[in-house]
Protein backbone atom coordinates (compact mmCIF):
# COMPACT_ATOMS: atom_id res chain seq x y z
CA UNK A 1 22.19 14.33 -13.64
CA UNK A 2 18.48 15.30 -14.62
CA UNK A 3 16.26 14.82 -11.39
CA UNK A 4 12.61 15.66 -10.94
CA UNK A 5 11.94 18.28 -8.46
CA UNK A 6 8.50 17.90 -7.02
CA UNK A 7 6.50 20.40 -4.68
CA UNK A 8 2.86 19.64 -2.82
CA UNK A 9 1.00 22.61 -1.77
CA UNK A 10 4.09 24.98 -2.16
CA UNK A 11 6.20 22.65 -0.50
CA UNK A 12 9.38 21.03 -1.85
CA UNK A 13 8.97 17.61 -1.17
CA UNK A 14 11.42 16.11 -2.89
CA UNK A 15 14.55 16.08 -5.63
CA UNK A 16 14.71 12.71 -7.24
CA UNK A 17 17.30 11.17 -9.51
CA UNK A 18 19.29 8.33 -10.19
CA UNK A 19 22.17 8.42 -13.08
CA UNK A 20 20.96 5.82 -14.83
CA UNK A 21 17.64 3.88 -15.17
CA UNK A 22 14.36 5.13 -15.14
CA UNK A 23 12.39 7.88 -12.92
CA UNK A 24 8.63 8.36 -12.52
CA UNK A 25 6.43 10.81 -11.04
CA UNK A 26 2.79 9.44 -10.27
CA UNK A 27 -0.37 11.61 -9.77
CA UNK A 28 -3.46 9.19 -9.76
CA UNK A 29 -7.46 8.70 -8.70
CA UNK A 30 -9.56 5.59 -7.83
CA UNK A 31 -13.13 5.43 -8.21
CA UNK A 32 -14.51 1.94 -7.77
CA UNK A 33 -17.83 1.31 -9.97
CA UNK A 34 -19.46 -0.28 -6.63
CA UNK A 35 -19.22 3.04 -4.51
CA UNK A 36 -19.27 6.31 -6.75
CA UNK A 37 -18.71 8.14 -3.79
CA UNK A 38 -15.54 6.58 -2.64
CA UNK A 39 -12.47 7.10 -4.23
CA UNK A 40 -8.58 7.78 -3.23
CA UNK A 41 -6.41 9.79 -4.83
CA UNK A 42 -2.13 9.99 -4.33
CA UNK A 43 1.20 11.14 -5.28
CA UNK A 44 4.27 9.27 -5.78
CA UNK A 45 7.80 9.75 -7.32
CA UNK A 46 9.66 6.36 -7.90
CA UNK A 47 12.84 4.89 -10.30
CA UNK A 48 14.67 2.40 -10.76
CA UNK A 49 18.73 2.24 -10.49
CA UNK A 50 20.39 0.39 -13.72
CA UNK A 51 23.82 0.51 -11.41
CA UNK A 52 22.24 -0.55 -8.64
CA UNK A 53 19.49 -2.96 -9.84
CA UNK A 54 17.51 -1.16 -7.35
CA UNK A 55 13.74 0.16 -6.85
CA UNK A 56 14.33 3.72 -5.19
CA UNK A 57 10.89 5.50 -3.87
CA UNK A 58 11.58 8.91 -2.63
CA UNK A 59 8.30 10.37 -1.39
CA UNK A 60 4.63 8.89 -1.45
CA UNK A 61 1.44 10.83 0.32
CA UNK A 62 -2.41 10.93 -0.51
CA UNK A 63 -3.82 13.82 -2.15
CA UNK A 64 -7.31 15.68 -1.79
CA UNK A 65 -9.24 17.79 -3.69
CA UNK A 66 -7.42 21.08 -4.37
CA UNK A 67 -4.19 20.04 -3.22
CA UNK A 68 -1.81 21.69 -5.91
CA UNK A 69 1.34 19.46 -7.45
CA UNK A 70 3.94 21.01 -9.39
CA UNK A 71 6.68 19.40 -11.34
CA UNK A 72 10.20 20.74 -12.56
CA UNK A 73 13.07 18.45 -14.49
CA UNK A 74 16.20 19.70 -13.03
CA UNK A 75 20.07 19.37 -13.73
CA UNK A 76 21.51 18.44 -10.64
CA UNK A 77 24.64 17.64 -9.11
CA UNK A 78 22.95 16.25 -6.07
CA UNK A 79 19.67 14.20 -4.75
CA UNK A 80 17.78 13.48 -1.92
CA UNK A 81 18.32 9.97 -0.19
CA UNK A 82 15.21 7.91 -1.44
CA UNK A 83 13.19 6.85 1.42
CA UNK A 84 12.93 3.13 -0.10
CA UNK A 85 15.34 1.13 -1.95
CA UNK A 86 14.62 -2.62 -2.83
CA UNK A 87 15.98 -4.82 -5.03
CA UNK A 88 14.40 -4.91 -8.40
């Protein structure tokens, strides 16, 4: 199956898949308008399982400035368990 294989900071965090449905990775910032200072910034890869009508989140974690993310779509015969699973 194709899987996402995602590394933080040189570290394999997680290989994500489902065989079919949809899979996301998510790298995103918020800066609120009130506080320009403030702001948070994370990581998450997600999917959801057509077989299993199920939400499947594998690995979530905050991110800070000059942490490095790298991103590989893989064949795979296997997965990691997803941390998550809820129905959709």
């Amino acid at each position: 199956m194709l899987a996402f294989e995602l590394h933080v900071n040189g570290k394999k965090v997680a290989t994500a898949g489902v065989e079919q449905g949809v899979m996301s990775v998510i790298a995103n910032w918020v800066r609120g308008k009130e506080d320009g200072d403030s702001w948070q910034s994370g990581i998450s890869i997600a999917g959801s399982d057509s077989q299993t009508s199920e939400y499947l989140r594998w690995f979530r974690q905050d991110l800070k400035v000059g942490d490095e993310i790298r991103i590989r779509l893989v064949e795979s015969d296997r997965v990691d368990s997803p941390a998550e699973r809820e129905p959709n």
